[in-house]
Protein backbone atom coordinates (compact mmCIF):
# COMPACT_ATOMS: atom_id res chain seq x y z
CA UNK A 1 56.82 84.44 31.92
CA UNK A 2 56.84 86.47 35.07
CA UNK A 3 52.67 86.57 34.62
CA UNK A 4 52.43 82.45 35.01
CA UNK A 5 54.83 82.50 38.04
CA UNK A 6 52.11 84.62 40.14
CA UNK A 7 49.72 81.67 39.18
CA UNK A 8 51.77 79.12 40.65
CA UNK A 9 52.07 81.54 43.51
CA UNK A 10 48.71 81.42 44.01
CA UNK A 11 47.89 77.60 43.35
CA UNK A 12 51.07 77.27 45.98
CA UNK A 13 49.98 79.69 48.57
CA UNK A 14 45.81 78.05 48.49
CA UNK A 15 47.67 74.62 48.50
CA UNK A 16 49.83 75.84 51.38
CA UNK A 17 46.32 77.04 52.95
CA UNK A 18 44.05 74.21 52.33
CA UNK A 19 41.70 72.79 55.01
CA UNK A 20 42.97 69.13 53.76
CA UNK A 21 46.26 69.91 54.12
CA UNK A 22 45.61 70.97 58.47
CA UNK A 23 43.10 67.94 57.94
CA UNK A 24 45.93 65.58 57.04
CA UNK A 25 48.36 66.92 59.57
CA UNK A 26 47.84 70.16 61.63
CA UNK A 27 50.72 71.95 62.61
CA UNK A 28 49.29 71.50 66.49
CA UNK A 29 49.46 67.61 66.20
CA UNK A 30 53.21 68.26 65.20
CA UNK A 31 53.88 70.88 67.68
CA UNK A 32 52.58 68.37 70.34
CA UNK A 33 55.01 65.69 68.65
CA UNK A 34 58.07 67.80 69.41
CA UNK A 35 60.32 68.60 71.94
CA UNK A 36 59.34 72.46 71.95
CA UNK A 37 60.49 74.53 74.95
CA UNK A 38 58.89 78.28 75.79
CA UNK A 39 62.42 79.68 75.56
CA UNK A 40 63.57 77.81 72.22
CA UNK A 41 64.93 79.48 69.22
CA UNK A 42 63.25 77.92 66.25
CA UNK A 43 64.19 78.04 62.52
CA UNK A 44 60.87 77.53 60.13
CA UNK A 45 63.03 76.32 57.15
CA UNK A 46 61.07 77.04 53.94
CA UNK A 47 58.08 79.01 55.91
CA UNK A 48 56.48 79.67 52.78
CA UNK A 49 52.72 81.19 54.34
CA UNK A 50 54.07 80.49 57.84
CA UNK A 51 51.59 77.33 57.86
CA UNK A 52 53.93 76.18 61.02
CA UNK A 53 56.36 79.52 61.93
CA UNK A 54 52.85 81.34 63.31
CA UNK A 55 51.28 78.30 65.91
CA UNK A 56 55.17 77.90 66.79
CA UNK A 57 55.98 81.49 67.43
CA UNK A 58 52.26 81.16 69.78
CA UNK A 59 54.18 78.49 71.86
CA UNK A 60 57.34 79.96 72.48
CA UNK A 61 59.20 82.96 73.93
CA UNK A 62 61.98 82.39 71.55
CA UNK A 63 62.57 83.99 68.34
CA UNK A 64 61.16 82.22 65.37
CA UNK A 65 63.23 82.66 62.05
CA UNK A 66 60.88 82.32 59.40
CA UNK A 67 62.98 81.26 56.62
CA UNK A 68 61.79 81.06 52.61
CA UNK A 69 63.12 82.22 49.18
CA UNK A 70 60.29 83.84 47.95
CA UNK A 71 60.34 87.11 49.50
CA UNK A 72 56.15 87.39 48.63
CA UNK A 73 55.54 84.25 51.42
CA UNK A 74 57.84 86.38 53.95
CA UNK A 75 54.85 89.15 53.04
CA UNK A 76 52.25 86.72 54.05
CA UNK A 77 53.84 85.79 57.30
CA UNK A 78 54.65 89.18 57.97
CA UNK A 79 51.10 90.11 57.31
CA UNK A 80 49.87 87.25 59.95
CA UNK A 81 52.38 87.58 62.41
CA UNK A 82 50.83 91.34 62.89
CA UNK A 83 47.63 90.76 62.82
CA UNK A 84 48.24 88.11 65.68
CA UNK A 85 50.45 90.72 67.44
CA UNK A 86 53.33 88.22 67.25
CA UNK A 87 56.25 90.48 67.76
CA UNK A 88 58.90 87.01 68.13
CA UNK A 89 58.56 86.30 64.51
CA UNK A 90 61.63 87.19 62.15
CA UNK A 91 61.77 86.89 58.49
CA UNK A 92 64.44 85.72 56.91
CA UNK A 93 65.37 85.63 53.11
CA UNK A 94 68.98 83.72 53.23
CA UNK A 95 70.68 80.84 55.32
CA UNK A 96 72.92 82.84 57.49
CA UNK A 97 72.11 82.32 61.08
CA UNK A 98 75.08 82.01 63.94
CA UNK A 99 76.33 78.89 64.58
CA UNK A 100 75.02 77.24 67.88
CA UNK A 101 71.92 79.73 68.03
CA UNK A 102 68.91 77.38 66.99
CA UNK A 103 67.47 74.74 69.36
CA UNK A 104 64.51 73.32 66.39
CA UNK A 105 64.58 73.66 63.02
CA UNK A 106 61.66 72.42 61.09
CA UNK A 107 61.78 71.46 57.44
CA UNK A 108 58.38 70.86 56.12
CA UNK A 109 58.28 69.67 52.51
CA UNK A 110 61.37 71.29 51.29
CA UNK A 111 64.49 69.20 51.50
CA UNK A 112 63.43 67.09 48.74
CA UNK A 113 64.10 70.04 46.46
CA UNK A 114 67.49 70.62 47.52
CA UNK A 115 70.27 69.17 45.35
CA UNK A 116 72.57 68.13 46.73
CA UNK A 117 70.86 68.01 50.10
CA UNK A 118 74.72 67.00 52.21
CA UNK A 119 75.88 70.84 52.57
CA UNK A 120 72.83 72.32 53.88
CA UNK A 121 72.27 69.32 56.45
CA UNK A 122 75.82 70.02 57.85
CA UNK A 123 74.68 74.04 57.65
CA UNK A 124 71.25 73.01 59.22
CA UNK A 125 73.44 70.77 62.51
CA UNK A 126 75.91 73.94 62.81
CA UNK A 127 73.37 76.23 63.79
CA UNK A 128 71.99 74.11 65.54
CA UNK A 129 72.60 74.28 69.75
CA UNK A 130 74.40 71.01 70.80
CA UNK A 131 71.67 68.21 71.12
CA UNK A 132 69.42 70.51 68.62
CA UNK A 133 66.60 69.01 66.53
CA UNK A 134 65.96 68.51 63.01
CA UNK A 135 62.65 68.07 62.10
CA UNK A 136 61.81 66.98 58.67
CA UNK A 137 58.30 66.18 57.21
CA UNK A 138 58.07 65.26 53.81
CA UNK A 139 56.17 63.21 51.34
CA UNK A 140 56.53 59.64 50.92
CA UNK A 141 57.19 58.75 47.54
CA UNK A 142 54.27 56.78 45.50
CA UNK A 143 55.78 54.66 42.88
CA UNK A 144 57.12 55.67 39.59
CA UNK A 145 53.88 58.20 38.91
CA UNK A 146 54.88 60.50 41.42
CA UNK A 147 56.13 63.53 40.10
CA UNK A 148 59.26 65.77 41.81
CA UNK A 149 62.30 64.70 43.64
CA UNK A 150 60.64 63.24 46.32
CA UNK A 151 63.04 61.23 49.10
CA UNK A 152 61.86 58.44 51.07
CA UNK A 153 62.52 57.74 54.61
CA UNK A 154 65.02 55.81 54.62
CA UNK A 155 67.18 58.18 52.39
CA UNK A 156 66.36 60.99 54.08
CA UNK A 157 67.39 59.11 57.38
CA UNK A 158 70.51 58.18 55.54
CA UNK A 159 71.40 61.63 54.56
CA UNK A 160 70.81 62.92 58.44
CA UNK A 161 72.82 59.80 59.37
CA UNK A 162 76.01 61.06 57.44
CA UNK A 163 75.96 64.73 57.90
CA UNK A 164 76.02 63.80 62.09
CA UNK A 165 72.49 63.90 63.12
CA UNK A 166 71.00 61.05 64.82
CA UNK A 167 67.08 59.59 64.02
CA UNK A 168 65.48 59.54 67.47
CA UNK A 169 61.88 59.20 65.91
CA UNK A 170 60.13 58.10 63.05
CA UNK A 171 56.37 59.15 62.38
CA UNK A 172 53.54 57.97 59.54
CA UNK A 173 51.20 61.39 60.29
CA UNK A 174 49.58 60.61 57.56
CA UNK A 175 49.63 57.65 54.88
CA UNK A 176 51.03 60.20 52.81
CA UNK A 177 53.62 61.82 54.79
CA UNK A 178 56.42 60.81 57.00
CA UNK A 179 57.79 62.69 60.12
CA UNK A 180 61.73 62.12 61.45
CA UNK A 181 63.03 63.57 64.20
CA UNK A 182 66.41 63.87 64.39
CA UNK A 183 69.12 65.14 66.56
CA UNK A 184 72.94 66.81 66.91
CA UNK A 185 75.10 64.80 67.94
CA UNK A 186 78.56 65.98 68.71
């Protein structure tokens, strides 16, 4: 059992990688879509290979809480964050940051696995500064022969909606993927 899940690892981690996926949207284009300060305080939620913690933590003075489960992803940032001599780069295994301390958080393909996604939203706006953004990338859902828990724009707008955040922008990056910006509102 164990054996198969370093498989997936790998499959996830090459995915995570690929040329097509910087082809389809590069984590500069989204960088450049953002309201990034040098001095913000950014939360890579779900970093897995730090696809977008490493180009953020070049842009930015601020710490940049690289945030995923698997504690072998956290390796691979840790790994690339050295050999760029990124010292503002932290990695984080659990959800516990201080209320108020994070100015962006970025959630790239992940909330659609969380179930239900409510609780962390409201966790994501407290540690959030006041007027804080979420940003959330995700896949659009094709029909009924896409597989996983995919959520579409609008409920993913919905969900920000009731746990206080406002939608300030809405992006297509891709035909694929969909881009919302969102915001704390007090």
């Amino acid at each position: 059992m164990h054996h198969t899940h370093g498989k997936l690892s790998k499959e996830k981690v090459s995915y995570l990688e690929s040329p097509e996926r910087r082809k389809e949207f590069s984590p500069e284009q989204l960088l450049n879509m953002i309201p990034l300060k040098e001095t913000d305080n950014i939360l890579d939620f779900g970093a897995g290979t730090g696809y977008f913690s490493i180009p953020v933590a070049k842009r930015t003075k601020g710490k940049v809480y690289a945030l995923d489960i698997d504690a072998a992803m956290l390796e691979i940032v840790k790994e690339k964050s050295l050999k760029e001599q990124l010292t503002n780069i932290v990695q984080v295994e659990e959800f516990s940051l201080p209320d108020g301390t994070i100015d962006i958080i970025i959630a790239s393909l992940v909330l659609h696995e969380i179930q239900p996604l409510g609780p962390l939203l409201q966790q994501m706006r407290n540690v959030l500064k006041k007027e804080g953004y979420l940003i959330c990338l995700e896949l659009e859902p094709k029909g009924s022969s896409d597989k996983g828990p995919r959520i579409n724009m609008e409920g993913m707008e919905r969900e920000m909606k009731e746990a206080g955040f406002q939608v300030t922008e809405k992006y297509f990056p891709s035909e694929s993927l969909y881009m919302l910006v969102a915001q704390k509102m007090d």
